[in-house]
Structures are given as structure tokens and as C-alpha cells.
N, C-alpha and C. Protein backbone atom coordinates (compact mmCIF):
# COMPACT_ATOMS: atom_id res chain seq x y z
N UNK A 1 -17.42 2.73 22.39
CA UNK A 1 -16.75 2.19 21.21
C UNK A 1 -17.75 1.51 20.28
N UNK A 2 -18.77 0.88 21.02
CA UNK A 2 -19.90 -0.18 20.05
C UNK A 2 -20.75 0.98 19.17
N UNK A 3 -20.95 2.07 19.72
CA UNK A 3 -22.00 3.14 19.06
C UNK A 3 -21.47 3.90 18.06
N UNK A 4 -19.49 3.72 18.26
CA UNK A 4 -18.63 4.30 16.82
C UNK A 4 -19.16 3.31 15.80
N UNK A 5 -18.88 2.45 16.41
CA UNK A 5 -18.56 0.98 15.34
C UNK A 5 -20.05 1.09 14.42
N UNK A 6 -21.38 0.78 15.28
CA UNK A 6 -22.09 0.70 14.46
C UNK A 6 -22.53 2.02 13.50
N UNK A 7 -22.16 3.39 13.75
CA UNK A 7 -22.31 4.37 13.31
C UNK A 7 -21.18 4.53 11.78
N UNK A 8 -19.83 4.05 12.14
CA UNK A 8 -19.39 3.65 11.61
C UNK A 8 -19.76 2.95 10.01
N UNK A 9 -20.01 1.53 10.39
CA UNK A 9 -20.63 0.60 9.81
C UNK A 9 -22.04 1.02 8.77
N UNK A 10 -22.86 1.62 9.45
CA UNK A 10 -23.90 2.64 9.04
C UNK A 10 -23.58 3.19 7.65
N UNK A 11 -22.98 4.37 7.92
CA UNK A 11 -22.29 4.91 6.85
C UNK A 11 -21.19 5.43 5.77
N UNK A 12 -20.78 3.56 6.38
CA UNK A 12 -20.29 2.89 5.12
C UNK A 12 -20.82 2.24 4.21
N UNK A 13 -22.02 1.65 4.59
CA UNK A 13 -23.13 1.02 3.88
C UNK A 13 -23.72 2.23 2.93
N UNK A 14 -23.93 3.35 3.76
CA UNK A 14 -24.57 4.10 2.96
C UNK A 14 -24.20 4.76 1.57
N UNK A 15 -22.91 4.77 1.98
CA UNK A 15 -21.98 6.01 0.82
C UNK A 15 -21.53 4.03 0.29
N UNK A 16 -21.29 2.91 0.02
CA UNK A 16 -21.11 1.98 -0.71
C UNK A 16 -22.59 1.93 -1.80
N UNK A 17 -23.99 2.00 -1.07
CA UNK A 17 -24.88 1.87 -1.68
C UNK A 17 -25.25 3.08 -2.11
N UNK A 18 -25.03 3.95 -2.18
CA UNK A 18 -25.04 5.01 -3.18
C UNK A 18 -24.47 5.14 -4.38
N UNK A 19 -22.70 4.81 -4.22
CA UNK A 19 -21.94 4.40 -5.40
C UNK A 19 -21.93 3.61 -6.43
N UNK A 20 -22.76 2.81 -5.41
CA UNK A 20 -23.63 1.00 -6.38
C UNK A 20 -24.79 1.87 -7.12
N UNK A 21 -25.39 2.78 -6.62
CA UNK A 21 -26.93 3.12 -7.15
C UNK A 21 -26.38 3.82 -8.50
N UNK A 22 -25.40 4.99 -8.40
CA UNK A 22 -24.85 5.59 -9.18
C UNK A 22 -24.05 4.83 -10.46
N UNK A 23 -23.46 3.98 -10.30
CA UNK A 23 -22.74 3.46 -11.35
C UNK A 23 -22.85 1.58 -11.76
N UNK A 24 -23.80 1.39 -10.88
CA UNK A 24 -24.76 -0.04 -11.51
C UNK A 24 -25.63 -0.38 -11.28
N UNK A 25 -26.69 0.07 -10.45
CA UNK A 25 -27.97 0.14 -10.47
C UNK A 25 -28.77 1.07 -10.02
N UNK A 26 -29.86 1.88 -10.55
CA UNK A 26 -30.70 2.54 -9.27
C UNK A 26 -31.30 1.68 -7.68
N UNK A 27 -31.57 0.32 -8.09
CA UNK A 27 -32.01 -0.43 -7.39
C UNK A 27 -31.43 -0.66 -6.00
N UNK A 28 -30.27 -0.11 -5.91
CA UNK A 28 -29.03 -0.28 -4.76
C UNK A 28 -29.43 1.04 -3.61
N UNK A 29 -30.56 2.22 -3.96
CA UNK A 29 -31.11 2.60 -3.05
C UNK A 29 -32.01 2.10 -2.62
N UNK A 30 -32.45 1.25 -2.39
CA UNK A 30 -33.17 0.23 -1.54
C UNK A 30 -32.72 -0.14 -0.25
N UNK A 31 -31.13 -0.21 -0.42
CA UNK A 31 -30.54 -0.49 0.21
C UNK A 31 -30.44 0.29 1.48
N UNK A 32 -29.81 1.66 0.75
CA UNK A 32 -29.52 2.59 1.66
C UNK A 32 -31.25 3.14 2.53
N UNK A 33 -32.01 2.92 1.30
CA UNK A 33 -33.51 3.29 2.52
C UNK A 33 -33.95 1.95 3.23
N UNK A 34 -33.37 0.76 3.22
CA UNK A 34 -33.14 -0.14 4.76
C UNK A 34 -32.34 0.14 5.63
N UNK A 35 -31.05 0.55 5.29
CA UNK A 35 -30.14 1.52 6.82
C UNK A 35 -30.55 2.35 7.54
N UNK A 36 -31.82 3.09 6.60
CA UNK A 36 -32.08 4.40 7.27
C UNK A 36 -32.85 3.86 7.66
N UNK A 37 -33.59 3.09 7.44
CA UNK A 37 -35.03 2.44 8.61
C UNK A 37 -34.42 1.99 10.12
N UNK A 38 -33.79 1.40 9.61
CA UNK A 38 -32.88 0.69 10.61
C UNK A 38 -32.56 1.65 11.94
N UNK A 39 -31.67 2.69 10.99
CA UNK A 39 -31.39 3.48 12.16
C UNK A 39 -32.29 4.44 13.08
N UNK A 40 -33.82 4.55 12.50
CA UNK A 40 -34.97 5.11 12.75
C UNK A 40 -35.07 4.51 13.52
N UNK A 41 -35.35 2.78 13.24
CA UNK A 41 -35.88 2.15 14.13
C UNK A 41 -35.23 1.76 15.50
N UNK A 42 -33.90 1.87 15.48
CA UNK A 42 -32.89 1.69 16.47
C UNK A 42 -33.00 2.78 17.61
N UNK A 43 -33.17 4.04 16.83
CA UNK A 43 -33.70 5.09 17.73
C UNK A 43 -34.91 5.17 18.44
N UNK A 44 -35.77 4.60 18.00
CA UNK A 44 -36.93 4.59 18.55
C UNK A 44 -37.41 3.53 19.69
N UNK A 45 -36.67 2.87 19.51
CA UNK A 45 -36.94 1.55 19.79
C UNK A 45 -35.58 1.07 21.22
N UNK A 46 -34.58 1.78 20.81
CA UNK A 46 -33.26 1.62 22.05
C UNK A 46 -32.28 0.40 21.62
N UNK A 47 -32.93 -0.16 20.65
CA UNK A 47 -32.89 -1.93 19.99
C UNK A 47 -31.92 -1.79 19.26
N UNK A 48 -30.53 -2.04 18.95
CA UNK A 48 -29.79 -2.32 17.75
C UNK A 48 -29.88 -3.79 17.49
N UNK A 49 -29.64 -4.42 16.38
CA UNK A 49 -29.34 -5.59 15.93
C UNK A 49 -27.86 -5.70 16.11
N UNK A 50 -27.48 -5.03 15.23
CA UNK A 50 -25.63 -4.78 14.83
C UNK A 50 -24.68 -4.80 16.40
N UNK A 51 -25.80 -3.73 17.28
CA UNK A 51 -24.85 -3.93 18.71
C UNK A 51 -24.95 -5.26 19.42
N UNK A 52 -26.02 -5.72 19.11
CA UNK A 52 -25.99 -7.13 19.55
C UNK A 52 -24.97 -8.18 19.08
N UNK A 53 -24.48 -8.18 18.04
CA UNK A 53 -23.67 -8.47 17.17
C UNK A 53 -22.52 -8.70 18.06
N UNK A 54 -21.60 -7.42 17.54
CA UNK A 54 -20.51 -6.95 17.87
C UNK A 54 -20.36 -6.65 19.56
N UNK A 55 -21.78 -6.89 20.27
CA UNK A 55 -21.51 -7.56 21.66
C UNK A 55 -21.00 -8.68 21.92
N UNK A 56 -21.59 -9.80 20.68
CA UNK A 56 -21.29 -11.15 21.29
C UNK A 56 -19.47 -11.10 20.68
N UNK A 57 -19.10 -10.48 19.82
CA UNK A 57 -17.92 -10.47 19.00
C UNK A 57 -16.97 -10.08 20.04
N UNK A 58 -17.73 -9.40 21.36
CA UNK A 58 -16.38 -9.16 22.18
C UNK A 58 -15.90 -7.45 22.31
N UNK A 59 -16.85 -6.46 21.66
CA UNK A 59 -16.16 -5.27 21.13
C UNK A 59 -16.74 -4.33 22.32
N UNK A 60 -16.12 -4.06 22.44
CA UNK A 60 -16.19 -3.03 24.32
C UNK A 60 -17.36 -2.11 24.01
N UNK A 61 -17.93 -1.83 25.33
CA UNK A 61 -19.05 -0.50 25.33
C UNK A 61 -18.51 1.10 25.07
């Protein structure tokens, strides 16, 4: 359930900061190329932040 959630969460950020880039700033892909680091780095690494999160929040494996 935690690996929907943050996948989830992911790319909603992404397709929000796209819509932002598109209709009020270019600057709002910045954004979306920190998610994608993120999720690079999550892969690489085994490490989420976000699951850590929504561990302590109580949200099932």
C-alpha cells in the first residue's frame, strides 16, 4: 500500500508541476526535475523519504 501511495503522490506532483510550468511559470519544472531525482535516487539507494513519512503516519506496507 506505502509504494501505491508514494507512487501515487509522485505523480501527482508531477502532472501538478507541469500544469504550473505550462500556464504560470516555466520555472515550476524545477520542480518536477526534483521528483525525478528523487525517485532516481530512491531507486538507487532503497531510501525513500516520503515512505518514512507515511510510516510514521501509520499507513500499512
Amino acid at each position: 500500500m506505502r509504494n501505491r501511495v508514494v507512487r501515487g503522490i509522485a505523480g501527482t506532483f508531477i502532472l501538478i508541476s507541469l500544469i504550473l510550468a505550462i500556464y504560470v511559470n516555466q520555472n515550476w519544472l524545477w520542480f518536477t526535475a526534483f521528483v525525478g531525482a528523487n525517485l532516481l535516487q530512491s531507486s538507487l539507494t532503497k531510501w525513500c523519504l516520503l515512505e518514512d513519512i507515511l510510516k510514521k503516519f501509520g499507513v500499512s506496507e
